[in-house]
C-alpha atoms as a PDB file:
ATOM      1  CA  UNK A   1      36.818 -42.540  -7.403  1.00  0.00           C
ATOM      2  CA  UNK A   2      36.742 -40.714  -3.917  1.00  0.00           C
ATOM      3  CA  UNK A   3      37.660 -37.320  -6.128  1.00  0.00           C
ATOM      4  CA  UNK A   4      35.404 -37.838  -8.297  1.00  0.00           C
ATOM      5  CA  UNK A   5      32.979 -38.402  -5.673  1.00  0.00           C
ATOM      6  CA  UNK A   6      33.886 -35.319  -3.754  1.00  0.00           C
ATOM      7  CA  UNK A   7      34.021 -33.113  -7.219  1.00  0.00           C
ATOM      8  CA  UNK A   8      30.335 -34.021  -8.081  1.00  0.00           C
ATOM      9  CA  UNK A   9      29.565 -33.236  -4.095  1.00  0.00           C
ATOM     10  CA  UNK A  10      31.208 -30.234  -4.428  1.00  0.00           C
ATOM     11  CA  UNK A  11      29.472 -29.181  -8.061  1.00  0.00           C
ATOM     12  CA  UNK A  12      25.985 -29.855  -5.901  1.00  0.00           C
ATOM     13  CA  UNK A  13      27.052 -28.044  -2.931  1.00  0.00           C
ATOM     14  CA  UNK A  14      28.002 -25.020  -5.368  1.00  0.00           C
ATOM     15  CA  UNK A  15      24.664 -24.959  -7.492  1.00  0.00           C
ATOM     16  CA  UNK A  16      22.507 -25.457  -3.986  1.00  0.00           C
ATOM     17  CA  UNK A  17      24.811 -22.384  -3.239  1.00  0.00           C
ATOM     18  CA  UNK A  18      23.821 -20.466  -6.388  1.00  0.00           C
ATOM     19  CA  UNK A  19      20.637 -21.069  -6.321  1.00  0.00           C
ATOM     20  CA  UNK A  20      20.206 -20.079  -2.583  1.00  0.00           C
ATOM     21  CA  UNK A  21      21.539 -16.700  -3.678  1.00  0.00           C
ATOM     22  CA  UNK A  22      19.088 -16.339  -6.620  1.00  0.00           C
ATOM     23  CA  UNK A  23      16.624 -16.910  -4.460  1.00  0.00           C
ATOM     24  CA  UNK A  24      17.694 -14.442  -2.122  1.00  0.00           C
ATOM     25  CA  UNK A  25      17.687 -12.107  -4.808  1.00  0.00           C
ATOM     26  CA  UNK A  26      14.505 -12.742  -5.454  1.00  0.00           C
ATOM     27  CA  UNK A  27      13.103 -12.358  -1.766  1.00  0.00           C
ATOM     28  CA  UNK A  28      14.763  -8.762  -1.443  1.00  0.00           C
ATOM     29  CA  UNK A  29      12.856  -7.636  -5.161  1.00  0.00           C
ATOM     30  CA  UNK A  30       9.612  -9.108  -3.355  1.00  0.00           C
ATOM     31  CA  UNK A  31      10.137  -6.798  -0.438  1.00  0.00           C
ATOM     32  CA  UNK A  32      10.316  -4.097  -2.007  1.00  0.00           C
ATOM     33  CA  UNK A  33       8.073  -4.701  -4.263  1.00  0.00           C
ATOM     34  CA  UNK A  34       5.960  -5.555  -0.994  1.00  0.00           C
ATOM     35  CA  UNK A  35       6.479  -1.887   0.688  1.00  0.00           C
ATOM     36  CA  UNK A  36       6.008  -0.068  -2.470  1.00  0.00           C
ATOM     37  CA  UNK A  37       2.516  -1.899  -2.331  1.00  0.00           C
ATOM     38  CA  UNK A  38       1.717  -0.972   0.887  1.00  0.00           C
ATOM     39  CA  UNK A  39       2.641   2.557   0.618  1.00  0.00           C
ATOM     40  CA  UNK A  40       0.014   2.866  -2.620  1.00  0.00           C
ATOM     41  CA  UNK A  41      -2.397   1.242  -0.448  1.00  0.00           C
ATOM     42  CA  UNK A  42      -2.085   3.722   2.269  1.00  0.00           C
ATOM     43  CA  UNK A  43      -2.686   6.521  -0.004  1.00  0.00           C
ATOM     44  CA  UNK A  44      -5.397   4.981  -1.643  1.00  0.00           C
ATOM     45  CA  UNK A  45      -6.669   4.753   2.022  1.00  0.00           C
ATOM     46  CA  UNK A  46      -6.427   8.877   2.180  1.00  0.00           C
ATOM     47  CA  UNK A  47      -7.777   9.617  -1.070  1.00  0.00           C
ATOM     48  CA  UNK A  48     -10.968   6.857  -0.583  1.00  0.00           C
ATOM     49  CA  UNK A  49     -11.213   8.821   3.159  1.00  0.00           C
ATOM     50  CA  UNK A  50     -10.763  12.409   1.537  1.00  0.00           C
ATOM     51  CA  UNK A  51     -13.434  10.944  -0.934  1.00  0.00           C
ATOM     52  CA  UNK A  52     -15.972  10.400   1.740  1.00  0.00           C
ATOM     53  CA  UNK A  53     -15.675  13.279   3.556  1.00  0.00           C
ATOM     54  CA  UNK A  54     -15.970  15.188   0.004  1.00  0.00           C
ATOM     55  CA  UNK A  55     -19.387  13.165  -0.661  1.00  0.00           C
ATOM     56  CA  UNK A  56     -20.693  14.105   2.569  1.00  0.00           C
ATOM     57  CA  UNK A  57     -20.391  17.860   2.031  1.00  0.00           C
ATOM     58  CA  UNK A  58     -22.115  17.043  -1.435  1.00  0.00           C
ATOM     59  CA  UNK A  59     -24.667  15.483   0.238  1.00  0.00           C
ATOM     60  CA  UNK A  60     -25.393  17.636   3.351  1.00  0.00           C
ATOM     61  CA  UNK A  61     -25.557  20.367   0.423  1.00  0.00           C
ATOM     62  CA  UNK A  62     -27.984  18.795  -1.976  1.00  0.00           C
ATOM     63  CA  UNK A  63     -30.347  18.785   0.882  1.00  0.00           C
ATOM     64  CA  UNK A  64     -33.368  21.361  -0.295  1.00  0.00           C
ATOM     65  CA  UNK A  65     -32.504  24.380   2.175  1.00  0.00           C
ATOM     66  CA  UNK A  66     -35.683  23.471   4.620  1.00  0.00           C
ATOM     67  CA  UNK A  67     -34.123  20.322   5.657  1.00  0.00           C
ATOM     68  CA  UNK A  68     -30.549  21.112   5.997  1.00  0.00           C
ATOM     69  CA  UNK A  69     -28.590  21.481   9.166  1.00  0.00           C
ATOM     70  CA  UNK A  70     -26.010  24.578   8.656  1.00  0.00           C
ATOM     71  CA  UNK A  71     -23.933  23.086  11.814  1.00  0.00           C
ATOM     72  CA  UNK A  72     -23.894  19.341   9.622  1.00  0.00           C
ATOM     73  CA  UNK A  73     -22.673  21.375   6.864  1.00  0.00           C
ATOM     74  CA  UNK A  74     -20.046  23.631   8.290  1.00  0.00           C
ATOM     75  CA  UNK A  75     -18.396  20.429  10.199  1.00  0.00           C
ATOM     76  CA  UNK A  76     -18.750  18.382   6.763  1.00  0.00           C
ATOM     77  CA  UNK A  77     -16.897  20.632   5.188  1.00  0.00           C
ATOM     78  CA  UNK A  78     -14.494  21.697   8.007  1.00  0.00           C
ATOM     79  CA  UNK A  79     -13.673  17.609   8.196  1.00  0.00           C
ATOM     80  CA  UNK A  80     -12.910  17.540   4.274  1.00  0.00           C
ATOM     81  CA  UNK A  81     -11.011  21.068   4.549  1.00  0.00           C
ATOM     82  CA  UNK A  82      -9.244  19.090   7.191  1.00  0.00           C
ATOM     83  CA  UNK A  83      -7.925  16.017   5.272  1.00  0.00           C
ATOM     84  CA  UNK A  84      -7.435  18.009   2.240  1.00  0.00           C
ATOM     85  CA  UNK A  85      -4.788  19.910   3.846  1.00  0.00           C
ATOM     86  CA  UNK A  86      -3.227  16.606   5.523  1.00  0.00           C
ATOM     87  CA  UNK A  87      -3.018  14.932   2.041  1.00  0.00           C
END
């Protein structure tokens, strides 16, 4: 009886084990999974910021010519020639 008690302790302690290292498993695919997401995030953060920039040159040069600020412009675009060349 005391065996068989410490075989069926044993059989629990080994699937608690098992499972443990499934589990495991599991945590390290979420990590990475986890930093692969973040790194697509960032660069969806530099291409919605290169975005921006690019709409604001659009804009500053849809202004009819009267109302337009040359120095606006030339910074617009020199801040979108700027994070074009960092991306």
């Amino acid at each position: 009886m005391a065996t068989m008690n410490r075989f069926k302790s044993g059989l629990r302690t080994g699937a608690e084990k098992v499972a443990r290292l499934g589990a495991g498993a599991q945590i390290d695919e979420l990590r990475d999974r986890v930093t692969v997401l973040e790194e697509e995030v960032q660069e969806a953060r530099q291409v919605n910021l290169r975005l921006a920039e690019l709409v604001d040159v659009v804009q500053e040069l849809l202004l009819p010519v009267a109302q337009r600020d040359e120095a606006k412009v030339a910074e617009a675009v020199e801040r979108f020639e700027k994070y074009s060349k960092g991306l």
